[in-house]
N, C-alpha and C. Protein backbone atom coordinates (compact mmCIF):
# COMPACT_ATOMS: atom_id res chain seq x y z
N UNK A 1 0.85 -1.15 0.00
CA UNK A 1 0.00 0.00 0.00
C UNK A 1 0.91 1.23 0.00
N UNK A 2 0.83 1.86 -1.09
CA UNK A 2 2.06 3.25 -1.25
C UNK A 2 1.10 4.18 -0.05
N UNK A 3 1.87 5.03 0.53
CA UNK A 3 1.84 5.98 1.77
C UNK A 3 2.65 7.05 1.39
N UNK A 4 1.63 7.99 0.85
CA UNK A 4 2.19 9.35 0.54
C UNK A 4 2.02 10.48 1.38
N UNK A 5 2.99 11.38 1.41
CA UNK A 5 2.27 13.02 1.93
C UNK A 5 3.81 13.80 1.32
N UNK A 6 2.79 15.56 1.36
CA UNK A 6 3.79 15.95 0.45
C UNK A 6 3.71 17.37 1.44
N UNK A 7 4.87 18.22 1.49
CA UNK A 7 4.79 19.27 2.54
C UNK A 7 4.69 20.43 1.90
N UNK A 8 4.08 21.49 2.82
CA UNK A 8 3.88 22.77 1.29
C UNK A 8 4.05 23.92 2.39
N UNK A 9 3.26 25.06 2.22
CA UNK A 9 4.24 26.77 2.36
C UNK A 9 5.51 26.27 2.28
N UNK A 10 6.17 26.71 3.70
CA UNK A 10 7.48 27.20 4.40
C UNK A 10 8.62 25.69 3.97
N UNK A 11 7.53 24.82 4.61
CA UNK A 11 8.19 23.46 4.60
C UNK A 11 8.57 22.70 3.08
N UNK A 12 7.57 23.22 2.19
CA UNK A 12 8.04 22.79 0.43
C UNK A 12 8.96 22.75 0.30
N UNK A 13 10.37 23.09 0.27
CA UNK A 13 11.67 22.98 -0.11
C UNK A 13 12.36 22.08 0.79
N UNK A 14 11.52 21.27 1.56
CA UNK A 14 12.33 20.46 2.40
C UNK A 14 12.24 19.19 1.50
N UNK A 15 13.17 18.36 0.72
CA UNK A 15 13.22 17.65 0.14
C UNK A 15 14.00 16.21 0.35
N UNK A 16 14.88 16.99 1.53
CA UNK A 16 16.17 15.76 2.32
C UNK A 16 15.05 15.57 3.74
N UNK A 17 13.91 15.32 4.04
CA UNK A 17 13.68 15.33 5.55
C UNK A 17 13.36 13.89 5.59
N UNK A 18 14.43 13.70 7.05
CA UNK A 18 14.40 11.66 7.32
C UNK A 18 13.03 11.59 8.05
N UNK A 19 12.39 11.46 7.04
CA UNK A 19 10.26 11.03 7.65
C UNK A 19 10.92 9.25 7.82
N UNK A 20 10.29 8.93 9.23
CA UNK A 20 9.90 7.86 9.86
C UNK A 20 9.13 6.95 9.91
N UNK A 21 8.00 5.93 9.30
CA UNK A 21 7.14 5.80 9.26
C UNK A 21 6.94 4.32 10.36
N UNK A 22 5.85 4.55 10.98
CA UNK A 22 5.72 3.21 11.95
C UNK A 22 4.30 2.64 11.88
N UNK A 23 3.86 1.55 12.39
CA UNK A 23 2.67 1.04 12.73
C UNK A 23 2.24 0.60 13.85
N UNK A 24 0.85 0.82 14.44
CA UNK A 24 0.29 0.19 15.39
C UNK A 24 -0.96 -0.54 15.64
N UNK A 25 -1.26 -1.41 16.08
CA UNK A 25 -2.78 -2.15 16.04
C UNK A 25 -3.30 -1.25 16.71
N UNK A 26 -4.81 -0.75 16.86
CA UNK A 26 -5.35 -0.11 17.54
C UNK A 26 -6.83 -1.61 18.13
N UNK A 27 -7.33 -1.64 19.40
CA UNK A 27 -8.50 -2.20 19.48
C UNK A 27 -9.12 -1.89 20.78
N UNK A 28 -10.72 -1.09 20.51
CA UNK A 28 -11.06 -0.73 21.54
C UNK A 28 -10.88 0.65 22.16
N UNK A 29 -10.52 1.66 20.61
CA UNK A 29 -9.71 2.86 20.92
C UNK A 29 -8.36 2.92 21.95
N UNK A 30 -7.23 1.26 22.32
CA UNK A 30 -6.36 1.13 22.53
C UNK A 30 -5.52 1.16 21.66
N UNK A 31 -4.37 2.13 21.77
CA UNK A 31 -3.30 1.73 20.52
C UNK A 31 -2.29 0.80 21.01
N UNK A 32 -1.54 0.02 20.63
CA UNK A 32 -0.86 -1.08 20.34
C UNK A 32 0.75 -1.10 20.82
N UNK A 33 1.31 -1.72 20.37
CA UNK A 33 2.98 -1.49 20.22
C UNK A 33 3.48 -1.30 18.81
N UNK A 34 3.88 -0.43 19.04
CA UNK A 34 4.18 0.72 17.87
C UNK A 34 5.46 -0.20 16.71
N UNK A 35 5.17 -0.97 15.97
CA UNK A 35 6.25 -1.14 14.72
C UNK A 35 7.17 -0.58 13.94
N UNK A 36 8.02 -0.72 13.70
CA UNK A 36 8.59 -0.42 12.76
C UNK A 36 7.97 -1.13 11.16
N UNK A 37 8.05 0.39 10.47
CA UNK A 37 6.34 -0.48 9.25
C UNK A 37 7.62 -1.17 8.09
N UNK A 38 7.39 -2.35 7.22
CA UNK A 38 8.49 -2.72 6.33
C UNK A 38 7.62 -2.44 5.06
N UNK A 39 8.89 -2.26 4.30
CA UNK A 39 8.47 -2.25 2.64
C UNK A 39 8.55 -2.94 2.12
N UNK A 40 7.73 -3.26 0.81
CA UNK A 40 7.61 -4.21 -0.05
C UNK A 40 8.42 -3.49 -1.69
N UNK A 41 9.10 -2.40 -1.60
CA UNK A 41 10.13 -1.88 -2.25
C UNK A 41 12.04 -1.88 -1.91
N UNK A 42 12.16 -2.19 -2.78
CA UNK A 42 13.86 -2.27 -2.80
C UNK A 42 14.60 -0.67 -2.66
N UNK A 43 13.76 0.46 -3.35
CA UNK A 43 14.11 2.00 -3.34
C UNK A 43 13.60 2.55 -1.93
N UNK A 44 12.60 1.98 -0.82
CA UNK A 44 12.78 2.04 0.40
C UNK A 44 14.07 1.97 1.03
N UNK A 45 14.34 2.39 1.95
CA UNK A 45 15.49 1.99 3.12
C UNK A 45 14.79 1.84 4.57
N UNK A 46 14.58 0.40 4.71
CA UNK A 46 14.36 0.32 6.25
C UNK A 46 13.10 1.14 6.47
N UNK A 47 12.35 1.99 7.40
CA UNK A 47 11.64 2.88 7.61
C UNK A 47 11.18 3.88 7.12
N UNK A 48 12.27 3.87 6.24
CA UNK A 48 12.58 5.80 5.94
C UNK A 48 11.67 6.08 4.25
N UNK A 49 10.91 6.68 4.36
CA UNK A 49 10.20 7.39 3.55
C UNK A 49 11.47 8.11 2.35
N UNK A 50 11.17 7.93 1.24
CA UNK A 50 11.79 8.30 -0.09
C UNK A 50 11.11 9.35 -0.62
N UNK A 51 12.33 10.41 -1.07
CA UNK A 51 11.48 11.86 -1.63
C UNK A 51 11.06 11.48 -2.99
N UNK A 52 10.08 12.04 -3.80
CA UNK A 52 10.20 11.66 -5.37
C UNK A 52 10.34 12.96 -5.76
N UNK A 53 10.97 13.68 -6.46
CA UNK A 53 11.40 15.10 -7.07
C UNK A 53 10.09 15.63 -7.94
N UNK A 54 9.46 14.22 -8.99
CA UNK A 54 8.87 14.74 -10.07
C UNK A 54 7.54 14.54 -9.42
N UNK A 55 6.89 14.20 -8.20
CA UNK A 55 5.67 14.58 -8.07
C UNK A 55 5.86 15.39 -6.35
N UNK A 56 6.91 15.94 -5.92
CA UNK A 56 7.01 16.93 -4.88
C UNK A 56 6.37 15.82 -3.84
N UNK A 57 6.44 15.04 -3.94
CA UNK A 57 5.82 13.66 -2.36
C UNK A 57 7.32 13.03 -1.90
N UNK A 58 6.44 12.78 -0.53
CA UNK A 58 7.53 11.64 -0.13
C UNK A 58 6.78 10.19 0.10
N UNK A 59 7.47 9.53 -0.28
CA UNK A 59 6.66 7.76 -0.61
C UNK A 59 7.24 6.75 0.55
N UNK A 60 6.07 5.84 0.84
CA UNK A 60 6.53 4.54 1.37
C UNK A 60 5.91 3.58 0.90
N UNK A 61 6.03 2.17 0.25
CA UNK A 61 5.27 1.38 0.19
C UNK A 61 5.31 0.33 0.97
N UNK A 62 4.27 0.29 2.12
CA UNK A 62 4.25 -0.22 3.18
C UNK A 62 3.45 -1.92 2.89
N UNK A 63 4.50 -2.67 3.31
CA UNK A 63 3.86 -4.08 3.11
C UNK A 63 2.73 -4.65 4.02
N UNK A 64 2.07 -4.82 3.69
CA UNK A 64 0.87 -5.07 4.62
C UNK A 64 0.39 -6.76 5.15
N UNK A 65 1.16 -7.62 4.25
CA UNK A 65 0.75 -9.08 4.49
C UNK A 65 0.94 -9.58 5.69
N UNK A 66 1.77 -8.55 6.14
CA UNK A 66 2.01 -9.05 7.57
C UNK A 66 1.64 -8.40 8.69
N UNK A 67 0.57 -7.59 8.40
CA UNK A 67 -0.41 -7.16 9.51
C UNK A 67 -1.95 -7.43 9.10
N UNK A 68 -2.16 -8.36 10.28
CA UNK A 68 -3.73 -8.76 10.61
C UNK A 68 -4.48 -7.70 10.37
N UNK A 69 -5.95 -8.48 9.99
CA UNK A 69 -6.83 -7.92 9.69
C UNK A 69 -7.23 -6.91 11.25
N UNK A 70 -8.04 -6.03 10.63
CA UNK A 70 -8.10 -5.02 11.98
C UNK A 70 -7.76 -3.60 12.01
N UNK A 71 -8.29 -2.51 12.68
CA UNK A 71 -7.61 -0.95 12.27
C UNK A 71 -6.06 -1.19 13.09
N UNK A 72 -5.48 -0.40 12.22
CA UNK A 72 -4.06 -0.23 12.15
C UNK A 72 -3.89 1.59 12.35
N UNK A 73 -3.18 2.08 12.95
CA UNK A 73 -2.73 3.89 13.15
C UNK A 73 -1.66 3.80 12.62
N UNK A 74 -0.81 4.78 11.66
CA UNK A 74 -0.08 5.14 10.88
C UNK A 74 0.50 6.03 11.11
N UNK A 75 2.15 6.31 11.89
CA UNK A 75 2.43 7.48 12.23
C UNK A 75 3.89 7.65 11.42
N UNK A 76 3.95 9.08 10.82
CA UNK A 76 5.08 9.23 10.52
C UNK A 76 5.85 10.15 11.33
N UNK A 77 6.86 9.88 11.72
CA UNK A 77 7.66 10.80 12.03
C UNK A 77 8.75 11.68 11.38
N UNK A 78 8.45 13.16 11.65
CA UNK A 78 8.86 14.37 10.52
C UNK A 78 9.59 14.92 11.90
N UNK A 79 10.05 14.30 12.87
CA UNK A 79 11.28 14.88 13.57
C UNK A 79 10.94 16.29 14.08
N UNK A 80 9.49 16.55 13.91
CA UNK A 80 8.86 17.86 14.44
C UNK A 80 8.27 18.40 15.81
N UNK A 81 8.12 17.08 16.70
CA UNK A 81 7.46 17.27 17.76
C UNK A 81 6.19 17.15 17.51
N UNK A 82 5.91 17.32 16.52
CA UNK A 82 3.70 17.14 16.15
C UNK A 82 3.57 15.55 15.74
N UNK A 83 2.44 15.68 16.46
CA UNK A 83 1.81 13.92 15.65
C UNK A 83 1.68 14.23 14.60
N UNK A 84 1.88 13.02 13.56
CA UNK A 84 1.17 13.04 12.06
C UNK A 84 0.33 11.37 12.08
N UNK A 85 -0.74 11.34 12.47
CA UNK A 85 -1.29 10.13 12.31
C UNK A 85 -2.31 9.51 11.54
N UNK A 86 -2.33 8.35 10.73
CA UNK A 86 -3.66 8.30 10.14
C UNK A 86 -4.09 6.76 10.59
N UNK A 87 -5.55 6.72 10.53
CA UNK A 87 -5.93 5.23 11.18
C UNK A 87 -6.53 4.53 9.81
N UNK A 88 -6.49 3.31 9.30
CA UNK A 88 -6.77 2.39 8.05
C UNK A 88 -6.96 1.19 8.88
N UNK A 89 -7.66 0.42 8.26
CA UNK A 89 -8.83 -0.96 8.43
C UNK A 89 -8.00 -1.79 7.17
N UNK A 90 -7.93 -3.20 7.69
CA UNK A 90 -7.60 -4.22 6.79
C UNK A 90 -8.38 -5.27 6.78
N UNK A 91 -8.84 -5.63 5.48
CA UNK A 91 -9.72 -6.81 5.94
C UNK A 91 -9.41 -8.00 5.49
């Protein structure tokens, strides 16, 4: 599942930023133990979110076969101090 976001005003020219990306089960509005999320790409490294120049995003393609069915929270880390989280369902 590719996992995009792309940064804009001030932050647009940030093109080198080491984004983090992790996973957690959520159940019961409990969140989980937090993963390290893996890719199902070779142009991944480990965790780390890849800039693409020609569409101004930064990409992960996050392998999913190996997380159970169930909502999952999605956090990247942009080394900012702010949450960036999103929650997705697998069935």
């Amino acid at each position: 599942m590719p996992v995009k976001f792309q940064l804009t005003a001030a932050s647009a020219a940030l093109t080198n930023l080491p984004a983090l990306i992790y996973v957690s089960p959520l159940s019961g509005g409990v969140t989980g133990s937090e993963l390290e999320a893996e890719s199902t790409s070779a142009a991944d490294s480990a965790n780390v979110f890849r800039y693409d120049g020609s569409s101004g995003q930064y990409i992960f393609n996050l392998a999913t076969k190996t997380l159970t069915q169930g909502t999952w929270q999605i956090r990247i880390d942009l080394q900012d101090g702010s949450p960036h989280t999103v929650t997705v369902s697998f069935k």
